[in-house]
C-alpha atoms as a PDB file:
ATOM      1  CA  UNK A   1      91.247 103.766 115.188  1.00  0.00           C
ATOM      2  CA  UNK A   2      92.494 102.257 111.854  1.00  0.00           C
ATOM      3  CA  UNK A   3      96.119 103.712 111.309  1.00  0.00           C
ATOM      4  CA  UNK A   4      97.127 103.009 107.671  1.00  0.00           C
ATOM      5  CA  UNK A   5      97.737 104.570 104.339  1.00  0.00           C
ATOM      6  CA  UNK A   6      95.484 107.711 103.466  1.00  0.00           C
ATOM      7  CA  UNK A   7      95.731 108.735  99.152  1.00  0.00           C
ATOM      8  CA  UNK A   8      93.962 112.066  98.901  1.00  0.00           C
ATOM      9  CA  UNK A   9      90.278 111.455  98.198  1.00  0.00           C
ATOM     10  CA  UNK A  10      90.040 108.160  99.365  1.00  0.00           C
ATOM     11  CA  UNK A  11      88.197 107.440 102.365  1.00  0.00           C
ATOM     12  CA  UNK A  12      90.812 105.726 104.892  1.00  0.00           C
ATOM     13  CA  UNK A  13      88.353 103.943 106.772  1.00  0.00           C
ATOM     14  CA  UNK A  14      87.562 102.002 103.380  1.00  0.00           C
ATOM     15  CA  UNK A  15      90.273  99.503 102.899  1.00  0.00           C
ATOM     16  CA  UNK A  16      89.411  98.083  99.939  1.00  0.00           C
ATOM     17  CA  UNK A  17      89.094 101.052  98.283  1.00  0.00           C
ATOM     18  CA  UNK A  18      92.680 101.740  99.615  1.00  0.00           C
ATOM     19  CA  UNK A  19      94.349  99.240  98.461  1.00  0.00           C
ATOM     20  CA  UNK A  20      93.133  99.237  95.247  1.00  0.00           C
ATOM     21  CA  UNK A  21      94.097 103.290  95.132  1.00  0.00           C
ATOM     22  CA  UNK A  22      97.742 102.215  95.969  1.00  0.00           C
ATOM     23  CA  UNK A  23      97.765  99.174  93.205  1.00  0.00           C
ATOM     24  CA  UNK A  24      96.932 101.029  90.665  1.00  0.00           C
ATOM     25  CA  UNK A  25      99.147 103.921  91.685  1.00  0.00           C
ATOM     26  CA  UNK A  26     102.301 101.801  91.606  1.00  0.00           C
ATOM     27  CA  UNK A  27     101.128 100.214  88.403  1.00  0.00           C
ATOM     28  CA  UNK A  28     101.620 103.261  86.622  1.00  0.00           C
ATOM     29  CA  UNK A  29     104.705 103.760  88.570  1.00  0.00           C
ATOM     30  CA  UNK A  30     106.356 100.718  87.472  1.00  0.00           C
ATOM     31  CA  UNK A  31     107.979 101.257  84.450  1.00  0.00           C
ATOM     32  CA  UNK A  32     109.940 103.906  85.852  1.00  0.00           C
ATOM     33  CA  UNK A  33     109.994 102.771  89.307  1.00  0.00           C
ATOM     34  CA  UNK A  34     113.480 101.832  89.571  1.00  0.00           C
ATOM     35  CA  UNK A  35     114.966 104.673  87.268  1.00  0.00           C
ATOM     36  CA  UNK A  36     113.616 107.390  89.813  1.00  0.00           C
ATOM     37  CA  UNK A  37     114.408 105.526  92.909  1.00  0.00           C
ATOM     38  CA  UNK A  38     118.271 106.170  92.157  1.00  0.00           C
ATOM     39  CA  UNK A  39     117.426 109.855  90.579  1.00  0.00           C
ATOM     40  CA  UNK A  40     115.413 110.869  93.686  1.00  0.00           C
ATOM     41  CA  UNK A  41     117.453 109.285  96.047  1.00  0.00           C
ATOM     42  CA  UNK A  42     120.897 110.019  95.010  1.00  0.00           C
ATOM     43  CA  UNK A  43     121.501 106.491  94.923  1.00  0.00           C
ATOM     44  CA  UNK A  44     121.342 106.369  98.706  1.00  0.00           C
ATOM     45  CA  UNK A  45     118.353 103.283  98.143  1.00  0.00           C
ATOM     46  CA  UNK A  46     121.314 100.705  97.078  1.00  0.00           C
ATOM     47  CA  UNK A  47     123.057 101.814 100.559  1.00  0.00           C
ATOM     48  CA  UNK A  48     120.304 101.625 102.823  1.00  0.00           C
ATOM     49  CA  UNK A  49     119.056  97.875 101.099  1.00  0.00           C
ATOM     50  CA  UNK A  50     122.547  96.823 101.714  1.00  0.00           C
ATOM     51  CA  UNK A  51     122.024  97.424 105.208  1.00  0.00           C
ATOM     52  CA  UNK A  52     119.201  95.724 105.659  1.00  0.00           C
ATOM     53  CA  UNK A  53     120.906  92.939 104.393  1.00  0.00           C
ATOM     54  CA  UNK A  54     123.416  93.370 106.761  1.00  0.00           C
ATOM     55  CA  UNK A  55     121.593  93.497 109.621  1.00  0.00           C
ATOM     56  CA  UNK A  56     119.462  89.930 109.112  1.00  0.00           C
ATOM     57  CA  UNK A  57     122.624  88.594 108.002  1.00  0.00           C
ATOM     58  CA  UNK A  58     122.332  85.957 111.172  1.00  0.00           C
ATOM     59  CA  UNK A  59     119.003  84.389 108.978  1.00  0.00           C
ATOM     60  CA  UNK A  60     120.641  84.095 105.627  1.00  0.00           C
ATOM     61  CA  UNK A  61     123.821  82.553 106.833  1.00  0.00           C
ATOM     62  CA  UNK A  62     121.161  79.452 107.923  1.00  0.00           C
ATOM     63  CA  UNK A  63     120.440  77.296 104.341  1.00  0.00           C
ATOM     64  CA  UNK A  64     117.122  75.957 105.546  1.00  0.00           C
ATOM     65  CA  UNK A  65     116.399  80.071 106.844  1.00  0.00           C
ATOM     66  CA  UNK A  66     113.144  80.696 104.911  1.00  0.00           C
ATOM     67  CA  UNK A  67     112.886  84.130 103.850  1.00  0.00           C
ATOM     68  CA  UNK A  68     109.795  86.322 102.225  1.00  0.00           C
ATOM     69  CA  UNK A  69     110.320  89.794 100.811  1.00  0.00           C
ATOM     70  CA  UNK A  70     106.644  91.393 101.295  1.00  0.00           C
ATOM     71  CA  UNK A  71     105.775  94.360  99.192  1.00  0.00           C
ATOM     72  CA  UNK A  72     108.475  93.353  96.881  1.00  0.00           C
ATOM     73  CA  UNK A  73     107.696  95.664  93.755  1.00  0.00           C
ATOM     74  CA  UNK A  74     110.136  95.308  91.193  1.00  0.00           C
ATOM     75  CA  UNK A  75     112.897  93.200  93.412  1.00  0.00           C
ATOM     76  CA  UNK A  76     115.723  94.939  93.978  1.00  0.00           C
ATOM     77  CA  UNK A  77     115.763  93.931  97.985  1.00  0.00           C
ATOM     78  CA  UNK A  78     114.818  90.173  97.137  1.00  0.00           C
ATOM     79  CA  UNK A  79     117.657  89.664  94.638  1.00  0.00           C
ATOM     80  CA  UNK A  80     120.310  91.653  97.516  1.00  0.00           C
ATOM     81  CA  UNK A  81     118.923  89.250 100.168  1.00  0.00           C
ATOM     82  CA  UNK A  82     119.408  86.082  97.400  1.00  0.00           C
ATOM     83  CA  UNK A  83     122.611  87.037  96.441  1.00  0.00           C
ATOM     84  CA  UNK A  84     123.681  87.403  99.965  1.00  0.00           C
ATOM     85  CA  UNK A  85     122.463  83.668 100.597  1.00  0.00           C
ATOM     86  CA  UNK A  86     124.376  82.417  97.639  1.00  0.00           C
ATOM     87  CA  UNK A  87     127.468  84.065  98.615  1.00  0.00           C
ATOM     88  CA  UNK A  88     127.148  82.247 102.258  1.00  0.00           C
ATOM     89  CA  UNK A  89     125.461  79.276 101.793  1.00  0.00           C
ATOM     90  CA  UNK A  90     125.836  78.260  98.315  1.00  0.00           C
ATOM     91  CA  UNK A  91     123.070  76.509  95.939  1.00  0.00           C
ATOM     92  CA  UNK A  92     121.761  74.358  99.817  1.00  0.00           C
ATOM     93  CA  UNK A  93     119.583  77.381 100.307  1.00  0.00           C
ATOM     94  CA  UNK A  94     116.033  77.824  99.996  1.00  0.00           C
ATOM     95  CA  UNK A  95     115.093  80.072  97.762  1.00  0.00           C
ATOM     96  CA  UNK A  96     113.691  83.332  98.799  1.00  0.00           C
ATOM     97  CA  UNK A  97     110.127  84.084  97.802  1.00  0.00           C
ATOM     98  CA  UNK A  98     108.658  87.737  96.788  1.00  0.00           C
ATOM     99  CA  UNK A  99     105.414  88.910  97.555  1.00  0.00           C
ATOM    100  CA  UNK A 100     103.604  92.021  96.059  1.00  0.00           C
ATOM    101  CA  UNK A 101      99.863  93.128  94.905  1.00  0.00           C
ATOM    102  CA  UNK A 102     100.450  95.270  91.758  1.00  0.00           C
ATOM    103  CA  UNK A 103     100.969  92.597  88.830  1.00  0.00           C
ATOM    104  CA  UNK A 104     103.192  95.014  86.848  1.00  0.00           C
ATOM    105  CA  UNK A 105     105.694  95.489  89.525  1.00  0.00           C
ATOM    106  CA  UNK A 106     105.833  91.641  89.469  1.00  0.00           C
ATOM    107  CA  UNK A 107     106.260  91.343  85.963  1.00  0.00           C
ATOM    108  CA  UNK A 108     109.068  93.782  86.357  1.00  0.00           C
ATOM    109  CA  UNK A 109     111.004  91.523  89.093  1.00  0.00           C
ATOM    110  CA  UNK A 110     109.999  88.417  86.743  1.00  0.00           C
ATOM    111  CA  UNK A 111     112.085  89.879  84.097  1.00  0.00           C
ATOM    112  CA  UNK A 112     115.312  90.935  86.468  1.00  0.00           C
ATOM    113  CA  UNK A 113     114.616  87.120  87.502  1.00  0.00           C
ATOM    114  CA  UNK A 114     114.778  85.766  83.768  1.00  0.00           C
ATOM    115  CA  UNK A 115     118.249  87.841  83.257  1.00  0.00           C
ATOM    116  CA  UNK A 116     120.209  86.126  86.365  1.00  0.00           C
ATOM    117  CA  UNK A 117     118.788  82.399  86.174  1.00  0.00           C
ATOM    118  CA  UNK A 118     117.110  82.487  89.806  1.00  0.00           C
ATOM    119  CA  UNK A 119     115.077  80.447  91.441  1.00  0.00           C
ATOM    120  CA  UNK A 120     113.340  82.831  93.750  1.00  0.00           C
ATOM    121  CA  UNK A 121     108.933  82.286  94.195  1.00  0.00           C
ATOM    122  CA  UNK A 122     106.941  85.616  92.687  1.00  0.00           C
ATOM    123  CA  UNK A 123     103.559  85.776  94.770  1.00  0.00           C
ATOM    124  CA  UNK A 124     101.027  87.579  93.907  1.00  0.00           C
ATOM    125  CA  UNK A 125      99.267  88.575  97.126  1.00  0.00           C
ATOM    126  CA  UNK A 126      98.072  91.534  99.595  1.00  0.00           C
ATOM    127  CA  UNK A 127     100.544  91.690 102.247  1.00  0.00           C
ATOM    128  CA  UNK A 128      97.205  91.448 104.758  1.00  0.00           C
ATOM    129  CA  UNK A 129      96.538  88.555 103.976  1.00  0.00           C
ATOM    130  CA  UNK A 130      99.369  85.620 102.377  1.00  0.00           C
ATOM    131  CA  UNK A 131      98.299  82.692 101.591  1.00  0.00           C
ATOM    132  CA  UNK A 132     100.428  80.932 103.710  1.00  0.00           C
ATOM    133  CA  UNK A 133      99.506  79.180 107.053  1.00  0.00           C
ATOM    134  CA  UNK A 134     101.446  80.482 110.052  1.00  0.00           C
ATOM    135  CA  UNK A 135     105.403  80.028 111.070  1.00  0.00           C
ATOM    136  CA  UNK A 136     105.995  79.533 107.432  1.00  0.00           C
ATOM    137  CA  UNK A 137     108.842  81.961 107.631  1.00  0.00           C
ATOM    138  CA  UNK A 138     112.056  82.866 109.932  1.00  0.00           C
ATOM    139  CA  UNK A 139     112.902  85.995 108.189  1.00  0.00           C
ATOM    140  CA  UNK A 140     110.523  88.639 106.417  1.00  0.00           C
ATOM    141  CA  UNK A 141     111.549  91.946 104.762  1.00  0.00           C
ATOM    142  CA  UNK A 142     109.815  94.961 103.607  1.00  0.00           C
ATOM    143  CA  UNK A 143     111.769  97.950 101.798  1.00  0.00           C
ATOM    144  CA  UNK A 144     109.271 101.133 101.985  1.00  0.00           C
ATOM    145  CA  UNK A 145     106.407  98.921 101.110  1.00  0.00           C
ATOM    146  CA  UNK A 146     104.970  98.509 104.806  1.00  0.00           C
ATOM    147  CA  UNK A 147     104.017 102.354 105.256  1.00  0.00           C
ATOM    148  CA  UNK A 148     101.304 101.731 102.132  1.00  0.00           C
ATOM    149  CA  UNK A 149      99.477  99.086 103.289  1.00  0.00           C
ATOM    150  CA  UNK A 150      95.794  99.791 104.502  1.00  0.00           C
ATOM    151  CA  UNK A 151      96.371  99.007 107.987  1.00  0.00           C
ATOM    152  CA  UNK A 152      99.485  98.953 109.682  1.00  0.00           C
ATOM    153  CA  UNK A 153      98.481  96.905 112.941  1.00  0.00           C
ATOM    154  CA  UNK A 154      96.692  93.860 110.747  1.00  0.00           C
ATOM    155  CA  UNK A 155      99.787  94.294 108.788  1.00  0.00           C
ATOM    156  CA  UNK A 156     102.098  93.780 111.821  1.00  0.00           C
ATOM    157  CA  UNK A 157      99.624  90.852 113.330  1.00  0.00           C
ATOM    158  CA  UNK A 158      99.703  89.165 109.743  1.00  0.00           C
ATOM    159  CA  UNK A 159     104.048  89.095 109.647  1.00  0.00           C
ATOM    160  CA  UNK A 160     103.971  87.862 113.079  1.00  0.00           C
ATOM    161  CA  UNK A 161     101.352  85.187 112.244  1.00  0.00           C
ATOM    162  CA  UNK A 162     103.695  84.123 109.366  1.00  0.00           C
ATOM    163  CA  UNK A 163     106.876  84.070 111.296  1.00  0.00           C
ATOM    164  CA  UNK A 164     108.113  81.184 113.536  1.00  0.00           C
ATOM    165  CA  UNK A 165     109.273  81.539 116.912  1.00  0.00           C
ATOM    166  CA  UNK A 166     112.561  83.622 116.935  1.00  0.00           C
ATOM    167  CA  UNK A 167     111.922  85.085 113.605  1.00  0.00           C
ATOM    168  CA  UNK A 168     112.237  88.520 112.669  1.00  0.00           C
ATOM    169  CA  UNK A 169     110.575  91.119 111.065  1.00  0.00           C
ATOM    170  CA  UNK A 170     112.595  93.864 109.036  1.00  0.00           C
ATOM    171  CA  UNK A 171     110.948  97.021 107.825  1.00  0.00           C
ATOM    172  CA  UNK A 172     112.717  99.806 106.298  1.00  0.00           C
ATOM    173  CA  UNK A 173     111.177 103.185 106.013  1.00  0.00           C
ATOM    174  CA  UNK A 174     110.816 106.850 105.387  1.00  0.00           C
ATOM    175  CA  UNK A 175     111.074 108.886 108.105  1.00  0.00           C
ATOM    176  CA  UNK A 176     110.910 112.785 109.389  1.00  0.00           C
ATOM    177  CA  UNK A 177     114.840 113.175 109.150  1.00  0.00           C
ATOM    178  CA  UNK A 178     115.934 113.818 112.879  1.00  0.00           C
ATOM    179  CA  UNK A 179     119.625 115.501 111.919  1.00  0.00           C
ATOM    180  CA  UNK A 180     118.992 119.449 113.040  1.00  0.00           C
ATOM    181  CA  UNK A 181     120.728 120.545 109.439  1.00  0.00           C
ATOM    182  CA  UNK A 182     119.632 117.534 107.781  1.00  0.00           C
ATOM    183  CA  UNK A 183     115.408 118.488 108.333  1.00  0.00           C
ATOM    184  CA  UNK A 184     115.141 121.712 106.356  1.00  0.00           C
ATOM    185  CA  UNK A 185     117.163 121.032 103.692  1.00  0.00           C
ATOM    186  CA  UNK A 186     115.465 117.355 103.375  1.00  0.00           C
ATOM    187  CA  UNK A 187     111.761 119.082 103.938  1.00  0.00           C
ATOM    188  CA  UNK A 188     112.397 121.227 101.571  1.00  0.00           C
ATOM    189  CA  UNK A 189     113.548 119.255  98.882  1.00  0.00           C
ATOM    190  CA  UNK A 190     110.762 116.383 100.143  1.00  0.00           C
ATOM    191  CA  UNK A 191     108.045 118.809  99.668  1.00  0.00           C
ATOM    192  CA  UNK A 192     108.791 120.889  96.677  1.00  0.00           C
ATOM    193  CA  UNK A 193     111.644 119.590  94.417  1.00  0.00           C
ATOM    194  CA  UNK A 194     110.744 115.275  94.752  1.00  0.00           C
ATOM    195  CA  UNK A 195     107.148 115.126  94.173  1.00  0.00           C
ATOM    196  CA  UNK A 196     106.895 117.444  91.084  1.00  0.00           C
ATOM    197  CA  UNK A 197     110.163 115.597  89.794  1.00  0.00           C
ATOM    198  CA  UNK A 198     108.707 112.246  90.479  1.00  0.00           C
ATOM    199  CA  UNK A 199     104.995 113.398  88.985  1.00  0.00           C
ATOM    200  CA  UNK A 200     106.591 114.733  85.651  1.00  0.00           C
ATOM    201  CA  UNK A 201     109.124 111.712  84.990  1.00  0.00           C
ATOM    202  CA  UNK A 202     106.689 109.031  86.309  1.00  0.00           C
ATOM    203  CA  UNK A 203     103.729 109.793  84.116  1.00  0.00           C
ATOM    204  CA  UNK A 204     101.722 109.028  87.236  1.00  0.00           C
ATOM    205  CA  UNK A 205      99.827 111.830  87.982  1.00  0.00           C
ATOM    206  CA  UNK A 206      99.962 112.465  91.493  1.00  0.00           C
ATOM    207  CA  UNK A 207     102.423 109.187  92.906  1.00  0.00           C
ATOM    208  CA  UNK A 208     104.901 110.920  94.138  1.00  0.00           C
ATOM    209  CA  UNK A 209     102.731 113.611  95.662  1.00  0.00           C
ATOM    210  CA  UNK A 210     101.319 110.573  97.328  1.00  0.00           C
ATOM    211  CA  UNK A 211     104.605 109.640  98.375  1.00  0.00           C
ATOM    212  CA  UNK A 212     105.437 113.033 100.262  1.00  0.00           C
ATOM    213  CA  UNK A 213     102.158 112.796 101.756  1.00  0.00           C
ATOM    214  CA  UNK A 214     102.395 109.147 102.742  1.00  0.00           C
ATOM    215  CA  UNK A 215     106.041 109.941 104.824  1.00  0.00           C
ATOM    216  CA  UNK A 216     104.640 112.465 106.991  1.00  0.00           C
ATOM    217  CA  UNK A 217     101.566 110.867 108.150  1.00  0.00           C
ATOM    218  CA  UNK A 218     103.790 107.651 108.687  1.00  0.00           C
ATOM    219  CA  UNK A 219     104.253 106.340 112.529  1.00  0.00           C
ATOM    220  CA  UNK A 220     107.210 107.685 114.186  1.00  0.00           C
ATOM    221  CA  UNK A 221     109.580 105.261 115.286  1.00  0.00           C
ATOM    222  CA  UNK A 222     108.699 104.608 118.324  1.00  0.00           C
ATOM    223  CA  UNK A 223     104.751 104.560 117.448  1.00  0.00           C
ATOM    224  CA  UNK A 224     106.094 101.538 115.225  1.00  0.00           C
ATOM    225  CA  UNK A 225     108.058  99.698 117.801  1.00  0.00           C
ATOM    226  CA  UNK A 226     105.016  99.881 120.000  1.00  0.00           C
ATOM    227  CA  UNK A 227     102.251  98.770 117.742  1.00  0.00           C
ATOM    228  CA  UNK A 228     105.116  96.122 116.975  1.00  0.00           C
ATOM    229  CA  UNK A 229     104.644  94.969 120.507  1.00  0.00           C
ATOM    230  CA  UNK A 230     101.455  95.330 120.727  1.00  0.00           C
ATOM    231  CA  UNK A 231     101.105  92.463 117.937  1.00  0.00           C
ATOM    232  CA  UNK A 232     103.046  90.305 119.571  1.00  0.00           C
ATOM    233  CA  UNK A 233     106.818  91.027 118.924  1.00  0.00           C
ATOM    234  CA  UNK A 234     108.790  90.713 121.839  1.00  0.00           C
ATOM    235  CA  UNK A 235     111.575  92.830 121.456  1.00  0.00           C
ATOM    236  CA  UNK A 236     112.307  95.634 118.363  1.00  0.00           C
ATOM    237  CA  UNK A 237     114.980  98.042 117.407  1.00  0.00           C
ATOM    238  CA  UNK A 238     115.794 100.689 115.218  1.00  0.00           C
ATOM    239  CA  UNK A 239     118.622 101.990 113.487  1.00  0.00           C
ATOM    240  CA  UNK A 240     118.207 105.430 112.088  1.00  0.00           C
ATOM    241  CA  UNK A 241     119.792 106.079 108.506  1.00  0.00           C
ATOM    242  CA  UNK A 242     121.551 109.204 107.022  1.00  0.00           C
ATOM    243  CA  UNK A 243     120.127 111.587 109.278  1.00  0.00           C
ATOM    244  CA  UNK A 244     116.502 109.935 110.363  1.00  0.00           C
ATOM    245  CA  UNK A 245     115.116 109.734 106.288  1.00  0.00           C
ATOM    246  CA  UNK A 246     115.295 106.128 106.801  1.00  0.00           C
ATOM    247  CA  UNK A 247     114.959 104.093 109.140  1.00  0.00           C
ATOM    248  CA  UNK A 248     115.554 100.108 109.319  1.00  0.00           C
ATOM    249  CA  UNK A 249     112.678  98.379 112.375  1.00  0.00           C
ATOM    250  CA  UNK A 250     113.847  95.115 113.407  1.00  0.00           C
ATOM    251  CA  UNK A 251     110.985  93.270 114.995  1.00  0.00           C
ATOM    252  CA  UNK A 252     111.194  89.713 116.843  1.00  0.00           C
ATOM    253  CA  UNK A 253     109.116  87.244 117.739  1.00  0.00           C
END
């Protein structure tokens, strides 16, 4: 059985017909995309991309380390991991390149791009299927892009295709909170204060409905970690965040 991304009155079985659901959801999202990620999280997103960055620290410390943010949207995560690399390694690195399907996120991250002079490679491509031929990477992120993609097994086999041996994979998500005090006060707020918030500021229509949805149907941590196995990754961990409502996968080939 597929296992992937589900919008309401879409059939989930029909990928294509997925995908282009969640494109043209987070086109209309974009212009606001970054605004509401602070709002609705409290500012909490900055903190859990900076540990991400953190964490695959080993990768970026390497100048010829070549690094891919998939599902990139507007680039907040691919500038972090950039500036990280110039801070260590200096103008020797390789640039980082960003990958995303929905052309007006892109043209968001090509304008944060413009404003700090940086040399970093905007892709435009599904993140099932990059144009690039396999162990063309040693490090590849994802910042809660990987839980829309249409399939989350051919996503997995696709990342490990790309990545050369002793690579990793780094995927940070929403999650069911796991903190006894933390859950109904997060489900609450998750199901009836974010999405109508999100809706009304977004101009979306039902995105951030979506986006409630999306979280619980998501794989459980350790339903990740094994599909992660099962295409191919030898060894995975993850590292819950404030309380279980993210959670940062490490993957490795």
């Amino acid at each position: 059985m597929t296992r992937g991304a589900a919008p309401a009155g879409v059939d989930p079985t029909n990928q294509v017909a997925v995908s282009r659901r969640i494109r043209e959801m987070f086109g209309r999202v974009a212009p606001r995309y970054d605004f509401l990620n602070r709002l609705l999280s409290l500012r909490i997103d900055q903190y859990w991309r900076r540990t991400l960055v953190r964490k695959v620290r080993p990768y970026l410390e390497r100048a010829d380390a070549r690094v891919l943010d998939l599902c990139c949207g507007t680039g907040d995560l691919m500038l972090a991991l950039d500036r990280e690399r110039r801070g260590l390694c200096g103008d020797r690195a390789v640039p980082v390149i960003g990958a995303d399907f929905s052309r007006p996120m892109l043209l968001a991250a090509g304008r944060k791009l413009r404003r700090v002079s940086r040399p970093i490679r905007l892709l435009e491509a599904d993140a099932l299927s990059i144009p690039s031929a396999g162990e063309s990477f040693d490090l590849i992120t994802t910042a809660w892009g990987f839980r829309n993609l249409a399939d989350y097994d051919a996503g997995l086999r696709e990342c490990h295709r790309l990545l050369a041996p002793g690579g990793c994979l780094a995927i940070l998500e929403f999650s069911r909170p796991t903190a006894p005090l933390l859950e109904p006060l997060f489900g609450f707020y998750f199901r009836h204060v974010l999405p109508k918030i999100g809706n009304a500021l977004s101009g979306s229509g039902g995105a951030y409905s979506y986006l409630q949805d999306s979280v619980e149907k998501f794989l459980t941590p350790e339903e990740l970690s094994e599909a992660a196995r099962h295409a191919g990754f030898q060894r995975t961990e993850a590292v819950s965040l404030t309380g279980g409502i993210s959670v940062l996968h490490l993957c490795y080939k």
